[in-house]
C-alpha atoms as a PDB file:
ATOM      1  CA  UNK A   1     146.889  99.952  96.620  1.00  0.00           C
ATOM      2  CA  UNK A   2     149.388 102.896  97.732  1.00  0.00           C
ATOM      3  CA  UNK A   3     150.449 104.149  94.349  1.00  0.00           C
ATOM      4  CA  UNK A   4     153.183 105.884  96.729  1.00  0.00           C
ATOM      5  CA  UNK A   5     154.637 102.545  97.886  1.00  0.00           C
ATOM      6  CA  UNK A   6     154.354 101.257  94.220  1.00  0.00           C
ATOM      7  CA  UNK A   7     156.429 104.140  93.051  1.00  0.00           C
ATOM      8  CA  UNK A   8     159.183 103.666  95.812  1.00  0.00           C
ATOM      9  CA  UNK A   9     160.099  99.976  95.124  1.00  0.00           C
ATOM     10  CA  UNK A  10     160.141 100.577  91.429  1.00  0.00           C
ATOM     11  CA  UNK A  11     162.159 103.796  92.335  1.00  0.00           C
ATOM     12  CA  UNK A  12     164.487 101.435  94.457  1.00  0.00           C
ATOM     13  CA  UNK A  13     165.368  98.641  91.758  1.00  0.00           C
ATOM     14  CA  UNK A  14     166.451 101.257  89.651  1.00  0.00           C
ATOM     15  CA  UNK A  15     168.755 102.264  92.221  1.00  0.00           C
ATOM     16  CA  UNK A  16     169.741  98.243  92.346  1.00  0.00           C
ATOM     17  CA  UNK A  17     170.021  98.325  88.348  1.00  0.00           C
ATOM     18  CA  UNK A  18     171.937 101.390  88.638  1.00  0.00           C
ATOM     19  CA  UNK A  19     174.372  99.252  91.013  1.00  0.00           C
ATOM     20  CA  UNK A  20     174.830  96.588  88.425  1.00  0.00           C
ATOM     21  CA  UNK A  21     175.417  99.072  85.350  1.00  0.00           C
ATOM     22  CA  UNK A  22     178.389 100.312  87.799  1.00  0.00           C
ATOM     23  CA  UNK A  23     179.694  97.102  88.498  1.00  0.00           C
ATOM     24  CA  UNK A  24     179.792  96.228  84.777  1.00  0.00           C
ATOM     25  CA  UNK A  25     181.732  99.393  84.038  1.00  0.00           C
ATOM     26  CA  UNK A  26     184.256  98.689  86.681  1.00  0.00           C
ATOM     27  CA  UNK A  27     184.588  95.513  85.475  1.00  0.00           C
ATOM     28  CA  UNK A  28     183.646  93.404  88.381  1.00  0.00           C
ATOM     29  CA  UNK A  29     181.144  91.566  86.449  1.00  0.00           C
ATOM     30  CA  UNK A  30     182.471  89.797  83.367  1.00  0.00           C
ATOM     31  CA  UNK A  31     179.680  87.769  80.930  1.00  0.00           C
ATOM     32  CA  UNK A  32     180.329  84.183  82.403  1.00  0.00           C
ATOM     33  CA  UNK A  33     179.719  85.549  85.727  1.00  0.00           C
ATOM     34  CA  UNK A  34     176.404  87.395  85.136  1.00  0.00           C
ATOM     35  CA  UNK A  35     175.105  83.731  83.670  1.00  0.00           C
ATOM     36  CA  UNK A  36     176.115  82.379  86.630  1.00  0.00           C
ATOM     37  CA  UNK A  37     174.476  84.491  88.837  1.00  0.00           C
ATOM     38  CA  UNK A  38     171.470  84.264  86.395  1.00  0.00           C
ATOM     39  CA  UNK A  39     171.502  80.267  86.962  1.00  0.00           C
ATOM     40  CA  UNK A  40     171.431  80.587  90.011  1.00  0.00           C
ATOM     41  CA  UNK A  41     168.693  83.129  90.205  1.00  0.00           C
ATOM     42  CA  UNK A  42     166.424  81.077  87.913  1.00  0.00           C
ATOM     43  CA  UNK A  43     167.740  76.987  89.187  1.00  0.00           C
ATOM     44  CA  UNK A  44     168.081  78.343  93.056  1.00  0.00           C
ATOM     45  CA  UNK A  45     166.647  81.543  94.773  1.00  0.00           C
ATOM     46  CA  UNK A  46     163.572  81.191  92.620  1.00  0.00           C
ATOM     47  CA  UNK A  47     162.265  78.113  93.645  1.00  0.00           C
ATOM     48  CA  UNK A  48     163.322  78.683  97.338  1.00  0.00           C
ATOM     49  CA  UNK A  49     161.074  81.896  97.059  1.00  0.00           C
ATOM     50  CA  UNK A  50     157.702  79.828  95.982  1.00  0.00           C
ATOM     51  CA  UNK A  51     158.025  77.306  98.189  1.00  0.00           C
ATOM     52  CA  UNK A  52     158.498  80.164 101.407  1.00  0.00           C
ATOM     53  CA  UNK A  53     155.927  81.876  99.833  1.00  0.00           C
ATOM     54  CA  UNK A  54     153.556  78.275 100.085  1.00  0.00           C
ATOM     55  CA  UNK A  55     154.467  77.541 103.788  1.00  0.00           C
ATOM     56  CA  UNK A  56     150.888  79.085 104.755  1.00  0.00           C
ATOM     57  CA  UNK A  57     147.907  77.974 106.689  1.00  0.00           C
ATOM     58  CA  UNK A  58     145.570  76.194 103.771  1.00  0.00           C
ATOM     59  CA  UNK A  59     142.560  78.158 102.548  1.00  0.00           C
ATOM     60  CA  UNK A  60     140.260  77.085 100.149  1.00  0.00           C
ATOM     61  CA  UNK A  61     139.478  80.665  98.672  1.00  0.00           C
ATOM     62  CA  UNK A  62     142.804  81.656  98.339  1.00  0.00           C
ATOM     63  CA  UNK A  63     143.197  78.316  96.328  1.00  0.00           C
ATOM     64  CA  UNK A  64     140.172  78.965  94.113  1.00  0.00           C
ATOM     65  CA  UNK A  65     141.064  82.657  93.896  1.00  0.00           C
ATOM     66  CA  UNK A  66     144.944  81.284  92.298  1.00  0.00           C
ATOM     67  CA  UNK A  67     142.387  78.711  89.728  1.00  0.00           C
ATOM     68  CA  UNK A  68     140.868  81.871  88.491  1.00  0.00           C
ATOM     69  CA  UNK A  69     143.962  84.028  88.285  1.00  0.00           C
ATOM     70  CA  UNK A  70     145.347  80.935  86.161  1.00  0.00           C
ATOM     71  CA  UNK A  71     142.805  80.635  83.968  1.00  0.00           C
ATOM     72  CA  UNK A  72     142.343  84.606  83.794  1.00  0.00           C
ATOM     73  CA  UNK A  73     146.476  83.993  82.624  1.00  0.00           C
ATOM     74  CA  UNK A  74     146.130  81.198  80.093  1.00  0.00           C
ATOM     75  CA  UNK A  75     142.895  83.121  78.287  1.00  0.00           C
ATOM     76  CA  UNK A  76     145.359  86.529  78.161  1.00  0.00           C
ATOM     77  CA  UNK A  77     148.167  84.416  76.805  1.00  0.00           C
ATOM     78  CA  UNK A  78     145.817  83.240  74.046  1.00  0.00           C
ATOM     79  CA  UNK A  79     145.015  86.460  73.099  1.00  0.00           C
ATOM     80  CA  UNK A  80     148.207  87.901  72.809  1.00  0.00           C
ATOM     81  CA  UNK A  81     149.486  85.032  70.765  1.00  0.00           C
ATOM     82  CA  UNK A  82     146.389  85.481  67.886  1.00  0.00           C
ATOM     83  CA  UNK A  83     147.305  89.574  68.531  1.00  0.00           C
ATOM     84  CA  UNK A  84     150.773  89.345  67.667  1.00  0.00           C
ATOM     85  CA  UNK A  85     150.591  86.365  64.919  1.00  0.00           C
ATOM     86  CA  UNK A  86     148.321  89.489  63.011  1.00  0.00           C
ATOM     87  CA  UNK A  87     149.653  92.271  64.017  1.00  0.00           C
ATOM     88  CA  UNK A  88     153.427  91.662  62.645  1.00  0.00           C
ATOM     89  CA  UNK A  89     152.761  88.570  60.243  1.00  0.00           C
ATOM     90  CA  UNK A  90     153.698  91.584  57.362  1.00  0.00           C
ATOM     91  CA  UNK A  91     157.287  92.190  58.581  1.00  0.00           C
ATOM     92  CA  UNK A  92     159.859  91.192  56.364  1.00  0.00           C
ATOM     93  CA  UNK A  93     162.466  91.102  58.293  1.00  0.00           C
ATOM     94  CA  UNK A  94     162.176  87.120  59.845  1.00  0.00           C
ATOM     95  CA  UNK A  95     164.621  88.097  62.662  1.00  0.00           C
ATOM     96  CA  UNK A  96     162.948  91.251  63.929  1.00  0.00           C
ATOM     97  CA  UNK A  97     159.659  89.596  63.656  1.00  0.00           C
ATOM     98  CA  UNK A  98     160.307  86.834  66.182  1.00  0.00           C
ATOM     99  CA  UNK A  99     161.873  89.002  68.458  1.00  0.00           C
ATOM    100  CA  UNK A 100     158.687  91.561  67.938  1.00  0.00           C
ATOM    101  CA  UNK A 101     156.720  88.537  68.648  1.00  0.00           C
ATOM    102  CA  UNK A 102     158.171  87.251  71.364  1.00  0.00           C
ATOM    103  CA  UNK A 103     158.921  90.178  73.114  1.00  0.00           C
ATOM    104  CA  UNK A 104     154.913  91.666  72.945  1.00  0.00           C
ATOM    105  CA  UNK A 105     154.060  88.610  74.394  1.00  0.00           C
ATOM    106  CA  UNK A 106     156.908  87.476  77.338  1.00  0.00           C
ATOM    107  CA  UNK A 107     157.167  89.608  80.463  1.00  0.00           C
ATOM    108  CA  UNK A 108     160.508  89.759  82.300  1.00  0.00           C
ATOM    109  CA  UNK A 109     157.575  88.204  85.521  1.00  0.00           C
ATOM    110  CA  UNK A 110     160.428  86.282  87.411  1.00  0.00           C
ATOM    111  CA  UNK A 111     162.928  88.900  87.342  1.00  0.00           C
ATOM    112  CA  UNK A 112     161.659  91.737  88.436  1.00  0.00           C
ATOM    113  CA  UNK A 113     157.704  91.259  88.964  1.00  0.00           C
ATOM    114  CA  UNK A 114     158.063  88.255  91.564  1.00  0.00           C
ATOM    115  CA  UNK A 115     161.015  90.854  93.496  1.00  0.00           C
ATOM    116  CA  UNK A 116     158.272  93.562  93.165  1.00  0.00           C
ATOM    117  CA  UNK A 117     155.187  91.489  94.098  1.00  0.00           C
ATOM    118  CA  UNK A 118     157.344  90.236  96.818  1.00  0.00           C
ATOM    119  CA  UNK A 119     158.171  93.777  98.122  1.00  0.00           C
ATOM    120  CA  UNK A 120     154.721  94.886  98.156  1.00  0.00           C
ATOM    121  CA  UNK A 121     152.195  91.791  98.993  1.00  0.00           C
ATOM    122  CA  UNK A 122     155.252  89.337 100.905  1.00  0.00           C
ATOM    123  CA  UNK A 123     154.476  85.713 100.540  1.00  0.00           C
ATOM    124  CA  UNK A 124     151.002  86.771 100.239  1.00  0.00           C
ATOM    125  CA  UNK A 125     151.759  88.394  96.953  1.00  0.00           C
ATOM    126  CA  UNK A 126     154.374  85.421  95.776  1.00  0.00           C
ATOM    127  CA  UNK A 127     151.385  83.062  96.198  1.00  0.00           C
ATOM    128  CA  UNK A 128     149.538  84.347  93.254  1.00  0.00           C
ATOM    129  CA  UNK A 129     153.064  85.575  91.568  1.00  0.00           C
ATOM    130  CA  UNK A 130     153.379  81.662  90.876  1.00  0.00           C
ATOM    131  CA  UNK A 131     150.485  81.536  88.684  1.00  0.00           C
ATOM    132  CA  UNK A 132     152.367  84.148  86.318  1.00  0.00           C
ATOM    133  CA  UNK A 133     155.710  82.185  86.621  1.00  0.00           C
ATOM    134  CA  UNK A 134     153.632  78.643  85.550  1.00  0.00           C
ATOM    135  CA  UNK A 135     152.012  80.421  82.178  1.00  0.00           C
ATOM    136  CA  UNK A 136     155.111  82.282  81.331  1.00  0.00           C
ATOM    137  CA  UNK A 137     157.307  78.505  81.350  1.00  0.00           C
ATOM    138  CA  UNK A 138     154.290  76.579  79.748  1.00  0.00           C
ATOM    139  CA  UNK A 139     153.936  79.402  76.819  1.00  0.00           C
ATOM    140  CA  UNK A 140     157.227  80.487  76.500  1.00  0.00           C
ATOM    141  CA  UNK A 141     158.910  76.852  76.220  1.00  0.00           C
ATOM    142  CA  UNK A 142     156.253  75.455  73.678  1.00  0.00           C
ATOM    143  CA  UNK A 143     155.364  78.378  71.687  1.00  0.00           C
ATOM    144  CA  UNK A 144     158.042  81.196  72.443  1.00  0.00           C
ATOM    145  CA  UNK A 145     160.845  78.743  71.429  1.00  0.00           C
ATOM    146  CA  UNK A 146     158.901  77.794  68.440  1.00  0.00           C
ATOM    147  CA  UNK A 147     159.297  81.054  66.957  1.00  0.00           C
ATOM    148  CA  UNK A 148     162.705  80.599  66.927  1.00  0.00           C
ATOM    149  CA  UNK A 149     162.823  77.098  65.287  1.00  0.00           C
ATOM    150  CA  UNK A 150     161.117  77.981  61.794  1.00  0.00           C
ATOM    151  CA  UNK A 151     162.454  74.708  60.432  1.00  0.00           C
ATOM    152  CA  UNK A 152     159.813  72.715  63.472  1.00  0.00           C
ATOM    153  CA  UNK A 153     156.914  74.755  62.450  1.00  0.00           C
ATOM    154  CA  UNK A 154     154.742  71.771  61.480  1.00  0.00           C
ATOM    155  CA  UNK A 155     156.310  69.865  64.058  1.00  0.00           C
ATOM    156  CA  UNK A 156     153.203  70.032  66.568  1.00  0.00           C
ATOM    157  CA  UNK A 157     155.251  67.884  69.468  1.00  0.00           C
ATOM    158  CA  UNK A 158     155.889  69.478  72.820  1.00  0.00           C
ATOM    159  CA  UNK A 159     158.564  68.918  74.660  1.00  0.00           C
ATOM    160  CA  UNK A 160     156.444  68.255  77.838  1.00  0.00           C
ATOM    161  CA  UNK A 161     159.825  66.878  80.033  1.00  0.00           C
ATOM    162  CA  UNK A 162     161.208  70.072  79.375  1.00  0.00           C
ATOM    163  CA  UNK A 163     158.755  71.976  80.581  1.00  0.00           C
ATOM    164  CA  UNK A 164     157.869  69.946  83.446  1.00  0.00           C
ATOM    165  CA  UNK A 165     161.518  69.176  84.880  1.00  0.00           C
ATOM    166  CA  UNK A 166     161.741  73.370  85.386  1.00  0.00           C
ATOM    167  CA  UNK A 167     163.064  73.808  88.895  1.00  0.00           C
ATOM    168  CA  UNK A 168     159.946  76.938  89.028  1.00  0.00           C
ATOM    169  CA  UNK A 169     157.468  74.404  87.521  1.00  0.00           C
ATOM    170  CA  UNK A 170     158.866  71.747  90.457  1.00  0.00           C
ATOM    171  CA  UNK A 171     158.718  74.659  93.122  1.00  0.00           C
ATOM    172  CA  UNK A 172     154.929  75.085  92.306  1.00  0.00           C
ATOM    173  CA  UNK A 173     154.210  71.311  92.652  1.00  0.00           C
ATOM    174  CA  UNK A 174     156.072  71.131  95.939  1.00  0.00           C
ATOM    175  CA  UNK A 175     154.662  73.905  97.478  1.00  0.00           C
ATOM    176  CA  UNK A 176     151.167  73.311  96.224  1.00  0.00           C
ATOM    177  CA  UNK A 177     151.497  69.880  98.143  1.00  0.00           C
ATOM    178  CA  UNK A 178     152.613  71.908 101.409  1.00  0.00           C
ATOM    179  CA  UNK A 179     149.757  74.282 100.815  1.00  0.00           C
ATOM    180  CA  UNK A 180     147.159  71.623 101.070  1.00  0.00           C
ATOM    181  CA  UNK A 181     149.142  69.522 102.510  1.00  0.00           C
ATOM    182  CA  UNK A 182     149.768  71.343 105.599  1.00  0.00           C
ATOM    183  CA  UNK A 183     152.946  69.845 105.754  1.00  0.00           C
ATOM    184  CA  UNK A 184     155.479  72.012 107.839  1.00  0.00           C
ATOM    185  CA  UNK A 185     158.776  71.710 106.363  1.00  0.00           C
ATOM    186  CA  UNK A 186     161.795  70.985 109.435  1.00  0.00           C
ATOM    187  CA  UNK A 187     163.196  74.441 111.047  1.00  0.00           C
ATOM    188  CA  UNK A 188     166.541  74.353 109.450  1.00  0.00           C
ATOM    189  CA  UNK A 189     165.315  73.810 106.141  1.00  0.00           C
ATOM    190  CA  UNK A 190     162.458  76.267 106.147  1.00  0.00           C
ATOM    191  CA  UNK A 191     164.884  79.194 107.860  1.00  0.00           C
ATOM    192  CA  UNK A 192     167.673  77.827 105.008  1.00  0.00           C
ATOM    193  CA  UNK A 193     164.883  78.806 102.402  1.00  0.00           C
ATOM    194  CA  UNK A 194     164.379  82.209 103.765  1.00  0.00           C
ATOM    195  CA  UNK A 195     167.637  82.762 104.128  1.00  0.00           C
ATOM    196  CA  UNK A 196     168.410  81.826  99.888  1.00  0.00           C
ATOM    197  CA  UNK A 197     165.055  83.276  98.884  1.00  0.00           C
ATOM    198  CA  UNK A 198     165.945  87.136 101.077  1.00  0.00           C
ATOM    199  CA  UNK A 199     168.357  87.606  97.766  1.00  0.00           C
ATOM    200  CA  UNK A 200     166.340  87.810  94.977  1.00  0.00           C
ATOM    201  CA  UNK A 201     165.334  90.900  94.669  1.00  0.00           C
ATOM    202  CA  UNK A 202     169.056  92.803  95.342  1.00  0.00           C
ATOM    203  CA  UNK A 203     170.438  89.999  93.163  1.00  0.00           C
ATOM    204  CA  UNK A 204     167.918  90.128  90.149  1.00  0.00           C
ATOM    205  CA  UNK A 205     168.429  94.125  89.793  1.00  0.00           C
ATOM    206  CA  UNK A 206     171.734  93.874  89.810  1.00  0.00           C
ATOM    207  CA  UNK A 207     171.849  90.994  86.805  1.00  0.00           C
ATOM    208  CA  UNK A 208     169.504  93.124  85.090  1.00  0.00           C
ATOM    209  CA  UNK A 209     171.627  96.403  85.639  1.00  0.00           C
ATOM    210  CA  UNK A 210     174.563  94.544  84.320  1.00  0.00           C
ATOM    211  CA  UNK A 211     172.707  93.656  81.407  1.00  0.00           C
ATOM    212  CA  UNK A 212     171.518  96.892  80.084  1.00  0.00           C
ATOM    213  CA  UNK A 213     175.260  98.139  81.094  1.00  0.00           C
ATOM    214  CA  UNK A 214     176.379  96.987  77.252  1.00  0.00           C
ATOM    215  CA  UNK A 215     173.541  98.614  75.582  1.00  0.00           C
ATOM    216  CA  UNK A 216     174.235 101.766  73.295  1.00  0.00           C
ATOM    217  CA  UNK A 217     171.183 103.545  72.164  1.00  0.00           C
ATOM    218  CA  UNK A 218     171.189 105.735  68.902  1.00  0.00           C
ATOM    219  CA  UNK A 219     169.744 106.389  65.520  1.00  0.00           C
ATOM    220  CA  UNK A 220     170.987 102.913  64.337  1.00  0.00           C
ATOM    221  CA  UNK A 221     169.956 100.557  67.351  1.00  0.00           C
ATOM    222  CA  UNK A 222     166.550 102.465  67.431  1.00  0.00           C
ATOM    223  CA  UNK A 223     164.448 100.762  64.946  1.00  0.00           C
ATOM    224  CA  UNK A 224     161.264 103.041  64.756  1.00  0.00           C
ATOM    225  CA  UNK A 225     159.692  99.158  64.559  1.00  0.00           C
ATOM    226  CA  UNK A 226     160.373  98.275  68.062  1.00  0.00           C
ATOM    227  CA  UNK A 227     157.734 100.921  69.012  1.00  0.00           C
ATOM    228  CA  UNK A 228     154.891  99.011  68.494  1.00  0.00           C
ATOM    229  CA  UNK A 229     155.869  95.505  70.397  1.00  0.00           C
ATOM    230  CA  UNK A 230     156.768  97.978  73.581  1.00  0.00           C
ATOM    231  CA  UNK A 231     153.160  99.572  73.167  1.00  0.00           C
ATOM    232  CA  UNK A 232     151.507  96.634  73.067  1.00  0.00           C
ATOM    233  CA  UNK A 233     153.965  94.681  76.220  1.00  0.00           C
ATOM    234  CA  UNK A 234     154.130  97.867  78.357  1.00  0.00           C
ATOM    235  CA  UNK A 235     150.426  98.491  77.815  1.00  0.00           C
ATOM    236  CA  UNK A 236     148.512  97.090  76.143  1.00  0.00           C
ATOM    237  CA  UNK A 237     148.756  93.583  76.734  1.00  0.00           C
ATOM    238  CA  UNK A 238     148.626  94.336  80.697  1.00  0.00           C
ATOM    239  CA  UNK A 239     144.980  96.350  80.475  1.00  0.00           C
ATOM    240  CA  UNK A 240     144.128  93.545  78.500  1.00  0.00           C
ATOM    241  CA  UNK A 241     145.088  90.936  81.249  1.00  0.00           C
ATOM    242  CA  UNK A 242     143.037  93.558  83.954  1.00  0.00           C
ATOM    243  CA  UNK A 243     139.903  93.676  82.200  1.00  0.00           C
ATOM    244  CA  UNK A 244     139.597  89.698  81.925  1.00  0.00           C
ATOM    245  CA  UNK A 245     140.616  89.410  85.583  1.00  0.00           C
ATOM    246  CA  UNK A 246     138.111  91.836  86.601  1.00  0.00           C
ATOM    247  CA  UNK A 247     135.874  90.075  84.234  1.00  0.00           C
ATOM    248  CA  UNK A 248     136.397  86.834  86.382  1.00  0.00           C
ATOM    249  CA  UNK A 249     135.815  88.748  89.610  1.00  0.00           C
ATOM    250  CA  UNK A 250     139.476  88.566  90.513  1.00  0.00           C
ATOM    251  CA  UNK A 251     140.430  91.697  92.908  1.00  0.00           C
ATOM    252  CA  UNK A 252     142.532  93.234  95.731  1.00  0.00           C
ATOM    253  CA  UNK A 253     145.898  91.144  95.512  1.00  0.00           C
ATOM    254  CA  UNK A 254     145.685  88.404  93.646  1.00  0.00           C
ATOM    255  CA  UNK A 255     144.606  91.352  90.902  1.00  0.00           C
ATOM    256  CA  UNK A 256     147.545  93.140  91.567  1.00  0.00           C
ATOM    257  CA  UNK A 257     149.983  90.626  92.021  1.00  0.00           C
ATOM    258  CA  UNK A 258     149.016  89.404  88.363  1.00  0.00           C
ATOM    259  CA  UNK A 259     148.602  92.541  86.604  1.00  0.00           C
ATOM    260  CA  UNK A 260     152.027  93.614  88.470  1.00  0.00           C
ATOM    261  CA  UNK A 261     153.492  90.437  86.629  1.00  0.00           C
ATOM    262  CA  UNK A 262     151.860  90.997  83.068  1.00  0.00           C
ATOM    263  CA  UNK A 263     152.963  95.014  82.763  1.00  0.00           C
ATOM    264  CA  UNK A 264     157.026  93.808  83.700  1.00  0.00           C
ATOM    265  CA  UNK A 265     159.169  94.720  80.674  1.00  0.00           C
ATOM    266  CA  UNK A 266     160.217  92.520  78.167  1.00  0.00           C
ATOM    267  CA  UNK A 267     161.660  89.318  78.840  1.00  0.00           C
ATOM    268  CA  UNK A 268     165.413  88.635  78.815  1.00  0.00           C
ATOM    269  CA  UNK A 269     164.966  85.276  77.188  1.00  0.00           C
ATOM    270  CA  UNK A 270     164.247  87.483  73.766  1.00  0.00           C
ATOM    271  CA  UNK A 271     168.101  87.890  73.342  1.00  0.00           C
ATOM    272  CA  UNK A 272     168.837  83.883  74.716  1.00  0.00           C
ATOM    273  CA  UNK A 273     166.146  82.554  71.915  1.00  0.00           C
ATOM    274  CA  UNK A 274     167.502  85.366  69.209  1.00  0.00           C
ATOM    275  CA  UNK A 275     171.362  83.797  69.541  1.00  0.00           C
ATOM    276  CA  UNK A 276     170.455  80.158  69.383  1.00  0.00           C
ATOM    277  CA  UNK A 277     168.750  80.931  66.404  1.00  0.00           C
ATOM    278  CA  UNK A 278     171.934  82.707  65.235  1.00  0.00           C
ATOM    279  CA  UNK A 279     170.269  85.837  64.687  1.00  0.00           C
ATOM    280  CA  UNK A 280     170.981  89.453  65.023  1.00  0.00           C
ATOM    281  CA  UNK A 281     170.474  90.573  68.431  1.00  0.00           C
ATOM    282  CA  UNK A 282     170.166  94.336  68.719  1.00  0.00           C
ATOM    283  CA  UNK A 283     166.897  94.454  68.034  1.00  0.00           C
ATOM    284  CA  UNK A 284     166.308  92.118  70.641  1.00  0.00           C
ATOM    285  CA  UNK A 285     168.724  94.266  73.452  1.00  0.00           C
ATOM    286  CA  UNK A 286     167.312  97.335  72.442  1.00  0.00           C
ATOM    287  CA  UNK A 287     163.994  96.594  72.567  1.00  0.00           C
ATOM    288  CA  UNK A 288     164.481  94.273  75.861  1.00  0.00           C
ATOM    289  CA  UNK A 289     166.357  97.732  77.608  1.00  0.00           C
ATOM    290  CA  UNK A 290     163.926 100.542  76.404  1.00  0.00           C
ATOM    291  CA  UNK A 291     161.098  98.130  77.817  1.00  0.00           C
ATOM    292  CA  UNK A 292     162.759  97.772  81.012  1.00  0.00           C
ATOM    293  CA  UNK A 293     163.533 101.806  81.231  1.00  0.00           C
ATOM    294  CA  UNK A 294     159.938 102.838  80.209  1.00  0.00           C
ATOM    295  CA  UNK A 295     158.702 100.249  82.733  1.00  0.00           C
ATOM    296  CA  UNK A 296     159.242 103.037  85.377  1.00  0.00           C
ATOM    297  CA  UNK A 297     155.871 104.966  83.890  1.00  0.00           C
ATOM    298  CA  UNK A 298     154.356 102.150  82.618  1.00  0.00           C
ATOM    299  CA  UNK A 299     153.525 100.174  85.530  1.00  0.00           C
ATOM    300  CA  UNK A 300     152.571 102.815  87.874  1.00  0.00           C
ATOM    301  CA  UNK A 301     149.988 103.631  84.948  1.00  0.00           C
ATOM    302  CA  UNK A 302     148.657 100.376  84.897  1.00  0.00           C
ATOM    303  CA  UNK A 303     148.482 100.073  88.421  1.00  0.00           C
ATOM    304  CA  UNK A 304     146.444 103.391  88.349  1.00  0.00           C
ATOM    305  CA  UNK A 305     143.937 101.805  85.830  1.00  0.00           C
ATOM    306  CA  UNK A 306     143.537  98.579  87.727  1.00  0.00           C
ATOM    307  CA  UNK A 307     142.347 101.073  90.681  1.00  0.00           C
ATOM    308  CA  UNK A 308     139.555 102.641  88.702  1.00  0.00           C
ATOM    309  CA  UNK A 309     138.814  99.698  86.578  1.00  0.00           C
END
């Protein structure tokens, strides 16, 4: 893969974030607004951007090559659950826990890796991007909620409607069916979905530029204890997620598609979760925002491994 094209596109959405933070200090874009445009991004563009990126002629090895990038996913999500589960069962502090938890473990994938694998693979690259966005909703809504909900934890029931009534988990089914399928969706409908899906990436920067707009790093928002969930979400869990996809055989795109999704920063959810549970959220900002900045290294590192691995 051109590490110089890599570097270019990441180089560009922090242009696009840079937009947003400016908008937010101008005052164009007031809280209700950025959820709206963040409903939208998740309930509208996204799904309209799997199902382009399905409207493909069907090929059985690109279907078995998405089977083993799933189960290469699952197998890494496993891991990082029993890593994190050790690795901060000590700290004290319940609230900075979860959100250590949580945030090793959840990539922001559908924010900015799915714009990213989208600007460097096209639908191509979205294909195997859907594999990402199906582990992140299974794990996140069954366990990552869970660790928010201390009061359910020996309630063992999953909320299997919830999960499966996602417009992203929907989007997969329907364009899965088109894949195989070889249905061809009518003109006007497929050229509509092009037309939604062409915002994403502009429009997912910008939310996420607005976002880290209201965050104010010093001595007292950095927690030296936030350092070790960003080692282990802006690098170690990705190398982790290469070497058992290179165990499996997986390579060229699908690889990089994957591993582009698994080294994204910390997922925004962390500070949604952290306020339903009525806790301090911070830790869950600052952590979510210095992810998202070091990002800028840490992917083009990773990237740089997965071409030597």
């Amino acid at each position: 893969m051109d590490m110089g094209q890599l570097t270019s596109q990441i180089t560009l959405m922090f242009i696009l974030m840079a937009i947003g933070l400016l908008i937010n200090k101008l005052g164009f874009m007031h809280g209700q607004t950025a959820t709206d445009l963040t409903n939208i991004l998740l309930y509208v563009v996204s799904p309209c951007l799997i199902i382009n990126a399905f409207e493909q002629r069907f090929s059985a090895s690109r279907l078995q090559a998405l089977a083993w990038v799933m189960l290469g996913i699952f197998i890494t999500y496993g891991i990082m659950v029993i890593v994190t589960n050790l690795v901060f069962k000590r700290v004290a502090d319940v609230n900075l826990q979860r959100i250590a938890r949580f945030g090793s473990v959840y990539s922001n994938a559908g924010f900015m890796g799915v714009p990213l694998a989208s600007a460097l693979f096209g639908s191509t690259g979205v294909f195997f991007a859907v594999a990402s966005l199906a582990g992140f909703n299974i794990f996140c809504w069954t366990h990552g909620i869970a660790l928010f909900t201390p009061h359910q934890a020996n309630d063992h029931h999953i909320n299997w409607r919830q999960i499966l009534l996602n417009p992203n988990i929907i989007a997969i089914a329907v364009g899965l069916l088109i894949f195989v399928s070889g249905i061809h969706l009518p003109s006007l409908l497929n050229q509509t979905i092009t037309y939604v899906s062409s915002i994403n990436t502009p429009l997912s920067m910008i939310v996420i530029g607005n976002s880290l707009a209201a965050v104010k790093l010093n001595r007292h928002t950095l927690d030296p204890r936030l350092w070790q969930p960003l080692l282990l979400r802006n690098l170690l869990f990705p190398i982790v997620m290469l070497l058992i996809l290179r165990l499996f055989g997986v390579q060229g795109v699908p690889l990089y598609t994957t591993v582009l999704m698994g080294a994204c920063p910390v997922a925004g959810n962390v500070v949604l979760f952290t306020l339903q549970a009525h806790g301090d959220t911070s830790p869950a900002v600052t952590l979510m925002s210095l992810s998202t900045i070091l990002c800028l290294v840490t992917i083009p590192l990773i990237f740089t491994l997965s071409n030597l691995i």
